[in-house]
C-alpha atoms as a PDB file:
ATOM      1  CA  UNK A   1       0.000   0.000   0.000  1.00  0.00           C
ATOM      2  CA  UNK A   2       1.297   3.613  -0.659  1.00  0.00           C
ATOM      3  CA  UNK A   3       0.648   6.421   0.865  1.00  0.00           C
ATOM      4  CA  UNK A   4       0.159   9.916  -0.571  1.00  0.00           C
ATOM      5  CA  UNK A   5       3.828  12.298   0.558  1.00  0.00           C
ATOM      6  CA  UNK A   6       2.644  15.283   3.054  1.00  0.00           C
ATOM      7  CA  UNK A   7       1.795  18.156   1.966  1.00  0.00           C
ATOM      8  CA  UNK A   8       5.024  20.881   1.602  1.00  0.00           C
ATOM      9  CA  UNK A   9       4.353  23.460   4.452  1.00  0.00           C
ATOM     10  CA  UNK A  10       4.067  27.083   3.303  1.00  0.00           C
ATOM     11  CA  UNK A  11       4.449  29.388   6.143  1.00  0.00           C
ATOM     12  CA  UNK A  12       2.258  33.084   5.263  1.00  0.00           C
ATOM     13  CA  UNK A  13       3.744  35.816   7.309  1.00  0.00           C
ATOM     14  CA  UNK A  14       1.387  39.059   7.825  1.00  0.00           C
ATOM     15  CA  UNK A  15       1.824  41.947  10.061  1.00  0.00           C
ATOM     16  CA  UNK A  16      -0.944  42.119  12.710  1.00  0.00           C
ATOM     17  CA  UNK A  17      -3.829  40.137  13.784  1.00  0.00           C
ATOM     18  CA  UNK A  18      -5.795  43.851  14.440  1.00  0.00           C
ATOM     19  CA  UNK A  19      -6.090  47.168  13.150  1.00  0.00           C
ATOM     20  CA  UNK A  20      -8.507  48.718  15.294  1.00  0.00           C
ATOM     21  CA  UNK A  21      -7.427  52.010  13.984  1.00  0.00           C
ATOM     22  CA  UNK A  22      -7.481  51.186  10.254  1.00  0.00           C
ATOM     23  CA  UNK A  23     -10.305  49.030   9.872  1.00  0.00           C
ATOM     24  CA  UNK A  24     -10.982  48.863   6.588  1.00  0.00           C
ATOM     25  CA  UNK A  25      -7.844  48.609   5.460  1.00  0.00           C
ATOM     26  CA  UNK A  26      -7.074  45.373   7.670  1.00  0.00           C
ATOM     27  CA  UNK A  27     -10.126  44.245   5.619  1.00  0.00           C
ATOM     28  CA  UNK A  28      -8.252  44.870   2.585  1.00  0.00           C
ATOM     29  CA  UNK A  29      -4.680  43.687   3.798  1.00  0.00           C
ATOM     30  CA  UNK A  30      -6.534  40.637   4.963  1.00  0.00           C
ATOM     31  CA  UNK A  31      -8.164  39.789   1.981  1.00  0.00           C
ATOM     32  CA  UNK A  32      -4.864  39.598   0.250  1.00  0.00           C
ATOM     33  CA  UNK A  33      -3.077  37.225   2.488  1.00  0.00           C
ATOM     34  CA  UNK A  34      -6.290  35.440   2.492  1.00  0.00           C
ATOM     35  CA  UNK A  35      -6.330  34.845  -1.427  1.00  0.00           C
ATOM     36  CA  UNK A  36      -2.544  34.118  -1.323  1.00  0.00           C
ATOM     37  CA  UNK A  37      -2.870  31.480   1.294  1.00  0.00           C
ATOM     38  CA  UNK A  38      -6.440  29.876  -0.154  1.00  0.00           C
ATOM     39  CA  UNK A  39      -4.758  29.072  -3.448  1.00  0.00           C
ATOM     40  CA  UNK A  40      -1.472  27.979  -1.988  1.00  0.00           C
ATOM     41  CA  UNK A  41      -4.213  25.252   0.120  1.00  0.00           C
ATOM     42  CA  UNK A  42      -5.734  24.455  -3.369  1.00  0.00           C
ATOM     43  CA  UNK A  43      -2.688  23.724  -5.342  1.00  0.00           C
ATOM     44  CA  UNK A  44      -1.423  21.191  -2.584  1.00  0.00           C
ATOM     45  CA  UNK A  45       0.399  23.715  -0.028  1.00  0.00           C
ATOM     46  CA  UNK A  46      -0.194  23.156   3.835  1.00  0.00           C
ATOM     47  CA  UNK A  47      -0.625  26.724   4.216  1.00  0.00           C
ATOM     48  CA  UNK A  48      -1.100  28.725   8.031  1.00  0.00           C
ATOM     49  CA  UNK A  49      -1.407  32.219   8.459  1.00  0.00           C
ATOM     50  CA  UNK A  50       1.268  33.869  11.448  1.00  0.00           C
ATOM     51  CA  UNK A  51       0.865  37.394  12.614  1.00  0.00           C
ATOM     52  CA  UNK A  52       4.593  39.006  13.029  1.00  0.00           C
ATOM     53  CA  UNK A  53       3.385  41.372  15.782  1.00  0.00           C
ATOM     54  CA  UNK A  54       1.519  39.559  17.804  1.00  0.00           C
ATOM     55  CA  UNK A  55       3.214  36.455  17.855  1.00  0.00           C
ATOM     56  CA  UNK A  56       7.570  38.277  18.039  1.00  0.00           C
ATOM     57  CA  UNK A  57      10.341  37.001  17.355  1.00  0.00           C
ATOM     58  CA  UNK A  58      10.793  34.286  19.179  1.00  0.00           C
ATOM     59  CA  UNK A  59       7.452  33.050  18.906  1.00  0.00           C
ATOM     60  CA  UNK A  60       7.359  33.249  15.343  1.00  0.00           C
ATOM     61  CA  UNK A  61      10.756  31.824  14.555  1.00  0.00           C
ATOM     62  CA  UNK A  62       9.665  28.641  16.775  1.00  0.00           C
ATOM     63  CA  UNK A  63       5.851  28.648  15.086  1.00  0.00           C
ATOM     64  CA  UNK A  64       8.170  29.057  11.517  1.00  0.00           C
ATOM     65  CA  UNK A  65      10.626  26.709  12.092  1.00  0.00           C
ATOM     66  CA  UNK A  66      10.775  23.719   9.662  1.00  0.00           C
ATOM     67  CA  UNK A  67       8.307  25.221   7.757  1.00  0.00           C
ATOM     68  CA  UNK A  68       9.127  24.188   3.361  1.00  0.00           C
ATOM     69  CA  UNK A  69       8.678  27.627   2.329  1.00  0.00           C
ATOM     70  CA  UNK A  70       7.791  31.284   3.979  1.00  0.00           C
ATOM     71  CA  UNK A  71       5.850  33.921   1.779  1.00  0.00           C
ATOM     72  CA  UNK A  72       6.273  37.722   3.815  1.00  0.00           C
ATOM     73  CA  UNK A  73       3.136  39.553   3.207  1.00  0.00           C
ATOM     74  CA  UNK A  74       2.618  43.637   2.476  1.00  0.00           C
ATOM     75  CA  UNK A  75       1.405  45.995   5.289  1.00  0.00           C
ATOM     76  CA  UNK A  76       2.429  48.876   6.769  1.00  0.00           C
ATOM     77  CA  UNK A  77       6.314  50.898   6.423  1.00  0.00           C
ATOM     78  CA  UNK A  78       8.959  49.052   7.807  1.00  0.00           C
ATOM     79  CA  UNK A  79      10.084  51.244  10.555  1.00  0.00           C
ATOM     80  CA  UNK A  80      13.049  53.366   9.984  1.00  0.00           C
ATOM     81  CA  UNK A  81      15.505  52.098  12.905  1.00  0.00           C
ATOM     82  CA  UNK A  82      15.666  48.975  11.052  1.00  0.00           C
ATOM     83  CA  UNK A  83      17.327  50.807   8.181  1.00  0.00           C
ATOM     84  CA  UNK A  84      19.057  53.695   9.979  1.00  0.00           C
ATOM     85  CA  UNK A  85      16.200  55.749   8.551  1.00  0.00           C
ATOM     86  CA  UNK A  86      14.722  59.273   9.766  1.00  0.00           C
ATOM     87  CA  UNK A  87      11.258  59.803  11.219  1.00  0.00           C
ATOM     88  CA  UNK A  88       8.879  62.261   9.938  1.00  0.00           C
ATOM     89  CA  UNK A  89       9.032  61.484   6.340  1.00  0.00           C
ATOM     90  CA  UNK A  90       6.261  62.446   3.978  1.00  0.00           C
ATOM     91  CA  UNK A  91       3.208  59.541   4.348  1.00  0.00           C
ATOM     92  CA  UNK A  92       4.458  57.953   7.348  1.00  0.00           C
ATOM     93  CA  UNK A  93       2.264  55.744   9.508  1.00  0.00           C
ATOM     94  CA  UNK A  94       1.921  53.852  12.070  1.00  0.00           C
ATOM     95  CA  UNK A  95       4.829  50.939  12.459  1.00  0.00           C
ATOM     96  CA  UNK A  96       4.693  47.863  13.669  1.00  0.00           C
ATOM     97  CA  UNK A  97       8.239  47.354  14.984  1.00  0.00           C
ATOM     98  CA  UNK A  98       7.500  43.882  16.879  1.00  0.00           C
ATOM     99  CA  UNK A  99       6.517  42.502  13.557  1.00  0.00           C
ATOM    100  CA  UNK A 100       9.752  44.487  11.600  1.00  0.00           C
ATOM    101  CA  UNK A 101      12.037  42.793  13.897  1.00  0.00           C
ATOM    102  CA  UNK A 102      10.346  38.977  13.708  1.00  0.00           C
ATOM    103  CA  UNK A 103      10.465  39.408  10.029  1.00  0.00           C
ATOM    104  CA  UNK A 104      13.463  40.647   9.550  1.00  0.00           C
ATOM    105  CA  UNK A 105      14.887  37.284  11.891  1.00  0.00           C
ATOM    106  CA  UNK A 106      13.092  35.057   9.339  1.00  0.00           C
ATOM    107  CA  UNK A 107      14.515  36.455   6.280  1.00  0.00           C
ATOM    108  CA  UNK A 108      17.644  35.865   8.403  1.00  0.00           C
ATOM    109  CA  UNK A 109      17.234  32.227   9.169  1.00  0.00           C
ATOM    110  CA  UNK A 110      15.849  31.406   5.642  1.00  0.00           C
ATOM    111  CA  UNK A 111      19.248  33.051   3.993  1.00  0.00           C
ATOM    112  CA  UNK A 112      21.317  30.436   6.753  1.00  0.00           C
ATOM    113  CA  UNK A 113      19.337  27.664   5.905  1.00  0.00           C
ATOM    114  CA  UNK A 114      18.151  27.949   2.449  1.00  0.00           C
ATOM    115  CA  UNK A 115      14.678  27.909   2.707  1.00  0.00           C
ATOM    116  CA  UNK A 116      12.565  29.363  -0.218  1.00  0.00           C
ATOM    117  CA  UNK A 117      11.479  32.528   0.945  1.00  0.00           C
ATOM    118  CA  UNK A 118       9.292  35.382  -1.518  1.00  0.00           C
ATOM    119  CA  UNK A 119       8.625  39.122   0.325  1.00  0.00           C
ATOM    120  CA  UNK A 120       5.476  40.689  -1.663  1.00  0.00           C
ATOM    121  CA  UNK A 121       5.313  44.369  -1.356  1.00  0.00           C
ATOM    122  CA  UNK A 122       6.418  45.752   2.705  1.00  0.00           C
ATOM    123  CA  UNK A 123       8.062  41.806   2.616  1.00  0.00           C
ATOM    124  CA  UNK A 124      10.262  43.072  -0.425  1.00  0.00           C
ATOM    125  CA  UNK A 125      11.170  45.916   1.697  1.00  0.00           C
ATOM    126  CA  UNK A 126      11.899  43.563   4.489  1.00  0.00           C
ATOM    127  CA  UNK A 127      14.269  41.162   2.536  1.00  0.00           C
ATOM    128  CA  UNK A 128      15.998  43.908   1.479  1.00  0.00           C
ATOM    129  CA  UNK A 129      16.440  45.608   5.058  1.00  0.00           C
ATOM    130  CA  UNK A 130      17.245  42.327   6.981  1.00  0.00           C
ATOM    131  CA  UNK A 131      19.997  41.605   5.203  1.00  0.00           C
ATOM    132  CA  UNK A 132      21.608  45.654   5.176  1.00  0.00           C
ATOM    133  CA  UNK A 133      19.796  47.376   2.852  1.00  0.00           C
ATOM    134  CA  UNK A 134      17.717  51.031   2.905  1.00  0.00           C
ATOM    135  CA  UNK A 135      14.322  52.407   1.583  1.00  0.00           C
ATOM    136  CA  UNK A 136      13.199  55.167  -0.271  1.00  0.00           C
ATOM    137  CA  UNK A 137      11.158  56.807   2.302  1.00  0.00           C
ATOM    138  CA  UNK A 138       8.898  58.511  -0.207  1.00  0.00           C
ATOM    139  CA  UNK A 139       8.633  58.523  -4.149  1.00  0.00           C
ATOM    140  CA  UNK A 140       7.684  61.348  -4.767  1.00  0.00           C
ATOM    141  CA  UNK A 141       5.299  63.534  -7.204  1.00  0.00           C
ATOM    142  CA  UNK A 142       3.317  61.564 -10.013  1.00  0.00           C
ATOM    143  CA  UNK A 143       3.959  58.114  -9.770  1.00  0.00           C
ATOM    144  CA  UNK A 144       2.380  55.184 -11.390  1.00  0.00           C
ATOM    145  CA  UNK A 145       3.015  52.873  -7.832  1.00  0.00           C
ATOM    146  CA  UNK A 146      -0.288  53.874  -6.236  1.00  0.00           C
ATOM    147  CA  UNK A 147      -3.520  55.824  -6.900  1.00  0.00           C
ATOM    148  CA  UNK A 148      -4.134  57.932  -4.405  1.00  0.00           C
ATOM    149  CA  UNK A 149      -7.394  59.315  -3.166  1.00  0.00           C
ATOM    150  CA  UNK A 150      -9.004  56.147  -4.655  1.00  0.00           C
ATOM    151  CA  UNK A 151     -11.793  54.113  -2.785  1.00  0.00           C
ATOM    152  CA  UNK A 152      -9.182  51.012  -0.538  1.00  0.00           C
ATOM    153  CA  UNK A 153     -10.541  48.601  -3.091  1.00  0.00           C
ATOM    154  CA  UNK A 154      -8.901  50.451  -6.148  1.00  0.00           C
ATOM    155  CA  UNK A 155      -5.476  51.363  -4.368  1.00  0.00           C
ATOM    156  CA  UNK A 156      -4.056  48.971  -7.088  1.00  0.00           C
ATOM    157  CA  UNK A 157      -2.122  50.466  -9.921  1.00  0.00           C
ATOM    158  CA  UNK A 158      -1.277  48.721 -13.231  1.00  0.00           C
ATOM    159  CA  UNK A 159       2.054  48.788 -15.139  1.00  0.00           C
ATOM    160  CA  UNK A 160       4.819  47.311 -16.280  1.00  0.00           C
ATOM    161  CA  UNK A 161       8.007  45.913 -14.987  1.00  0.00           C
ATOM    162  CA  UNK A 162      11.186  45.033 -17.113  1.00  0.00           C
ATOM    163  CA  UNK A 163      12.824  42.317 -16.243  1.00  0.00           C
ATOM    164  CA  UNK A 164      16.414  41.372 -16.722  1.00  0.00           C
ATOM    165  CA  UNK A 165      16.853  38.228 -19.878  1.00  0.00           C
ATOM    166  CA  UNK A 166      18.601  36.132 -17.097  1.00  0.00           C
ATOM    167  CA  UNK A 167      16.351  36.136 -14.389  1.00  0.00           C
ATOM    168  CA  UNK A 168      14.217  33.293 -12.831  1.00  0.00           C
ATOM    169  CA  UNK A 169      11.562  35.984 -13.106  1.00  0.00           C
ATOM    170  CA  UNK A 170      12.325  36.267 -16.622  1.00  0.00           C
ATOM    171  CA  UNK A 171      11.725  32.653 -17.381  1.00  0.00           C
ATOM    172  CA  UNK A 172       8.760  32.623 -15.274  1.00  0.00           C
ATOM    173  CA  UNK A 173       7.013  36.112 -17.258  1.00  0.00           C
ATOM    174  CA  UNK A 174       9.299  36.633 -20.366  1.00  0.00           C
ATOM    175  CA  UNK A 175      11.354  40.131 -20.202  1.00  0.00           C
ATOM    176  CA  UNK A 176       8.486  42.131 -18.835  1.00  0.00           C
ATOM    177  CA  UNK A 177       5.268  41.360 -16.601  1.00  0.00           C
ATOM    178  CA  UNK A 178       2.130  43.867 -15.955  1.00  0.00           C
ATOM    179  CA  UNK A 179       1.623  44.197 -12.454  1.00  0.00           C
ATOM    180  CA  UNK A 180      -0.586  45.961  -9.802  1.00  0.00           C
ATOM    181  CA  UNK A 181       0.866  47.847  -7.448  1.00  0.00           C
ATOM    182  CA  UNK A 182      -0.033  49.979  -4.610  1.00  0.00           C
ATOM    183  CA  UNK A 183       2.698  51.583  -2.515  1.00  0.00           C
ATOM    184  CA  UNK A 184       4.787  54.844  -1.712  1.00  0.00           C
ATOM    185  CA  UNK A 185       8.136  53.351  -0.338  1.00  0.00           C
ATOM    186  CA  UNK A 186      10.898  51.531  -2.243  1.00  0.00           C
ATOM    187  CA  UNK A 187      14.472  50.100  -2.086  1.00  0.00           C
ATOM    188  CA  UNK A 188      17.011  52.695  -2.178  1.00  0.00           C
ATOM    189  CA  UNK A 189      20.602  51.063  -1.417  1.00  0.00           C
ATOM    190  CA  UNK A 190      20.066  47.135  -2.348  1.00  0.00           C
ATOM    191  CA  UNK A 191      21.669  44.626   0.174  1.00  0.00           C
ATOM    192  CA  UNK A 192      24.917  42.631  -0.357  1.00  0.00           C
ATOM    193  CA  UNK A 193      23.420  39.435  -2.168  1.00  0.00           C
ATOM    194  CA  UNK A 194      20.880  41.087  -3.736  1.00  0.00           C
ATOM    195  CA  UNK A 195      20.276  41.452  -7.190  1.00  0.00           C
ATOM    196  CA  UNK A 196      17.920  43.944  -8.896  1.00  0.00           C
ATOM    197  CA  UNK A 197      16.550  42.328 -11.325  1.00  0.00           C
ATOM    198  CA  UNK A 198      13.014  43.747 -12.167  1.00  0.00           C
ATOM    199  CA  UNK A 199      12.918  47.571 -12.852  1.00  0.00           C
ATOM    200  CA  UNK A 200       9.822  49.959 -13.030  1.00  0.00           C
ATOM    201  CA  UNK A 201      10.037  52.560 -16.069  1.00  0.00           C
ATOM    202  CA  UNK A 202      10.642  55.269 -13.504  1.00  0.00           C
ATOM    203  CA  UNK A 203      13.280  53.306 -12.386  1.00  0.00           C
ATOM    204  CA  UNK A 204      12.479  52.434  -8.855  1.00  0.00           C
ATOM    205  CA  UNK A 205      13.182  48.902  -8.316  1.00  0.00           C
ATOM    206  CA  UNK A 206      10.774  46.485  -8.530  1.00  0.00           C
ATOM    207  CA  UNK A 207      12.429  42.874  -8.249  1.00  0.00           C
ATOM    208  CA  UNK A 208      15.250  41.540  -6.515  1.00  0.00           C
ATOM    209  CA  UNK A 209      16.435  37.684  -6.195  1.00  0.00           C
ATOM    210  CA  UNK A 210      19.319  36.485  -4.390  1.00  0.00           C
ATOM    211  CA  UNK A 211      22.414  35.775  -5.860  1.00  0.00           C
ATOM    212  CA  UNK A 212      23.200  32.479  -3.906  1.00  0.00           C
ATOM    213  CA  UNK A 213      20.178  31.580  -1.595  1.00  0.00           C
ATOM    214  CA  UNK A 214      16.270  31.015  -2.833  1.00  0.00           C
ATOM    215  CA  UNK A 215      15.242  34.535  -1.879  1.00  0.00           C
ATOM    216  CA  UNK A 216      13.289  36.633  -3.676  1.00  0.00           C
ATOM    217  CA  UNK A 217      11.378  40.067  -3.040  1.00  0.00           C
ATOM    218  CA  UNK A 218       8.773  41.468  -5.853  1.00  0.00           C
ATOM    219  CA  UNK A 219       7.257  45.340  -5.228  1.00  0.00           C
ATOM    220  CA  UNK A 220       4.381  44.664  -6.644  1.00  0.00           C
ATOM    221  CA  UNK A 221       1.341  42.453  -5.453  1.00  0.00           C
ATOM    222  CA  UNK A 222       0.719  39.060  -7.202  1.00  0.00           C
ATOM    223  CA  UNK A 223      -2.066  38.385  -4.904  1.00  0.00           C
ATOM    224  CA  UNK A 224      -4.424  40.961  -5.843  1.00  0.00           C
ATOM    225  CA  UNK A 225      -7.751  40.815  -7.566  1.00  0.00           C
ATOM    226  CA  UNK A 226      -6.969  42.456 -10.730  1.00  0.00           C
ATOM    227  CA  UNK A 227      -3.592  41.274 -11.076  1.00  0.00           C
ATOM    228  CA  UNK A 228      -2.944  38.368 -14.177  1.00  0.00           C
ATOM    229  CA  UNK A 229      -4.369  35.520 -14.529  1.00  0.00           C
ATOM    230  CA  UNK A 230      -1.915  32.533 -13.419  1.00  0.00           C
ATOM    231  CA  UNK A 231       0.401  35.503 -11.975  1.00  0.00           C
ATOM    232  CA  UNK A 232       0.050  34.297  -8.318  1.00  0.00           C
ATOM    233  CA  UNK A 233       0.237  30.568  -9.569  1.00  0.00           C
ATOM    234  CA  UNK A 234       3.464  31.095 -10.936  1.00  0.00           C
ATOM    235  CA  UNK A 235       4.832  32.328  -8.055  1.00  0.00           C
ATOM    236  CA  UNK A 236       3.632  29.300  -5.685  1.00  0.00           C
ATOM    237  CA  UNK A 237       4.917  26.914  -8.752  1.00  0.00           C
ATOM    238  CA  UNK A 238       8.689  28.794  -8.365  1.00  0.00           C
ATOM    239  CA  UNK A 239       8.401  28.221  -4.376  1.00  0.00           C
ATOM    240  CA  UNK A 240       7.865  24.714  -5.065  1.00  0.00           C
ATOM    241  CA  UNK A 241      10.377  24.396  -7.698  1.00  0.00           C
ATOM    242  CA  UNK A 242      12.796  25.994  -5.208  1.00  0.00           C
ATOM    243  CA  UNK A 243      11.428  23.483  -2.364  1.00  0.00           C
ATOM    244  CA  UNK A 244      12.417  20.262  -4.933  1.00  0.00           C
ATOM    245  CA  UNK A 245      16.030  21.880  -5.560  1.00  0.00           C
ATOM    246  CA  UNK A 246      16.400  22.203  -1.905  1.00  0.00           C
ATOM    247  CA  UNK A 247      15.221  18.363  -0.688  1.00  0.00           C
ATOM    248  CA  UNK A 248      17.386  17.094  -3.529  1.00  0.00           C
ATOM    249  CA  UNK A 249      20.193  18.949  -2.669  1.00  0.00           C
ATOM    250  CA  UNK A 250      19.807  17.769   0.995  1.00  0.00           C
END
């Protein structure tokens, strides 16, 4: 008799459990991680939900560890301690520095161990920040990133992203991809290991993977509603990829 191999666990890392203050867009937040997690369940995953902030760092990296593959959700700026930043920038918010400093240990651990890891959006920011990078604090004037003013639903903004011919993006999208988008921040001085390899046409960077380790951070958000069809897919089929590579490495 055989038996069916267990499921490959997918860890989904989010920022809060609560937004009391912000309730509608902990809706929206929450509806992302929700649609990111539900298809990782129907294409196989064992997928749980951990909130950064509420759980720490401690508690996190034991609920984490062993875990196939980690996926570090968007949310709020990452605060600017973590990056040797400067408060009172244009657009800042409230920060959530129990869940900056949990993340920022996982991205850690997963570059010491190898295990697939893929930041969306604030988890971009945090790849890039964990392992010595800064942000942008701001971009500034007209940008196609975000559409401000618009109703939380339609925060999304469309456009396009070149990517470089040598990629693992590139062979997953061809040498650009449409994306939706919806932020104000953005990498500034990329991390040792890092390379940029997805570029917006304003040129704020938009992709980075890691040069030895299965790390990878994308800006934009492959999770939303209106993004491509199969977009999200592919990413979950490159974390799996990445998850076979590792075991038969091992």
């Amino acid at each position: 008799m055989t038996t069916s191999p267990a499921p490959r666990r997918l860890a989904v890392i989010e920022v809060t459990l609560s937004r009391p203050h912000a309730p509608e867009y902990h809706a929206f937040v929450g509806n992302l991680n929700a649609r990111l997690a539900g298809l990782a369940e129907a294409t196989g995953w064992e997928a749980a939900r951990f909130a950064a902030s509420d759980l720490g760092r401690d508690a996190l990296l034991t609920a984490t560890d062993g875990v196939d593959a980690i996926v570090v959700m968007g949310g709020e700026d990452v605060a600017p301690t973590f990056y040797d930043g400067a408060s009172g920038y244009e657009e800042e918010g409230l920060h959530f520095e129990e869940a900056d400093e949990a993340q920022i240990a996982v991205v850690e651990r997963s570059l010491r161990r190898g295990t697939p890891l893929l930041g969306i959006c604030r988890g971009h920011q945090i790849v890039n920040v964990a392992l010595g990078g800064s942000l942008l604090q701001h971009i500034g004037g007209e940008t196609q990133h975000k559409n401000p003013g618009a109703p939380m639903e339609e925060l999304m903004q469309a456009h396009g992203v070149d990517l470089l011919a040598d990629s693992a993006l590139a062979s997953m999208f061809g040498r650009s991809v449409p994306v939706q988008s919806a932020h104000h921040q953005a990498l500034e001085r990329v991390a040792d290991g890092l390379r940029v390899v997805g570029i917006a046409s304003d040129g704020v960077v938009e992709a980075v993977e890691h040069q030895t380790a299965p790390i990878m951070g994308v800006q934009w958000h492959p999770e939303d509603r209106k993004a491509p069809a199969g977009q999200l897919l592919a990413f979950l089929d490159a974390l799996t990829a990445q998850v076979r590579a590792v075991e038969q490495a091992a």
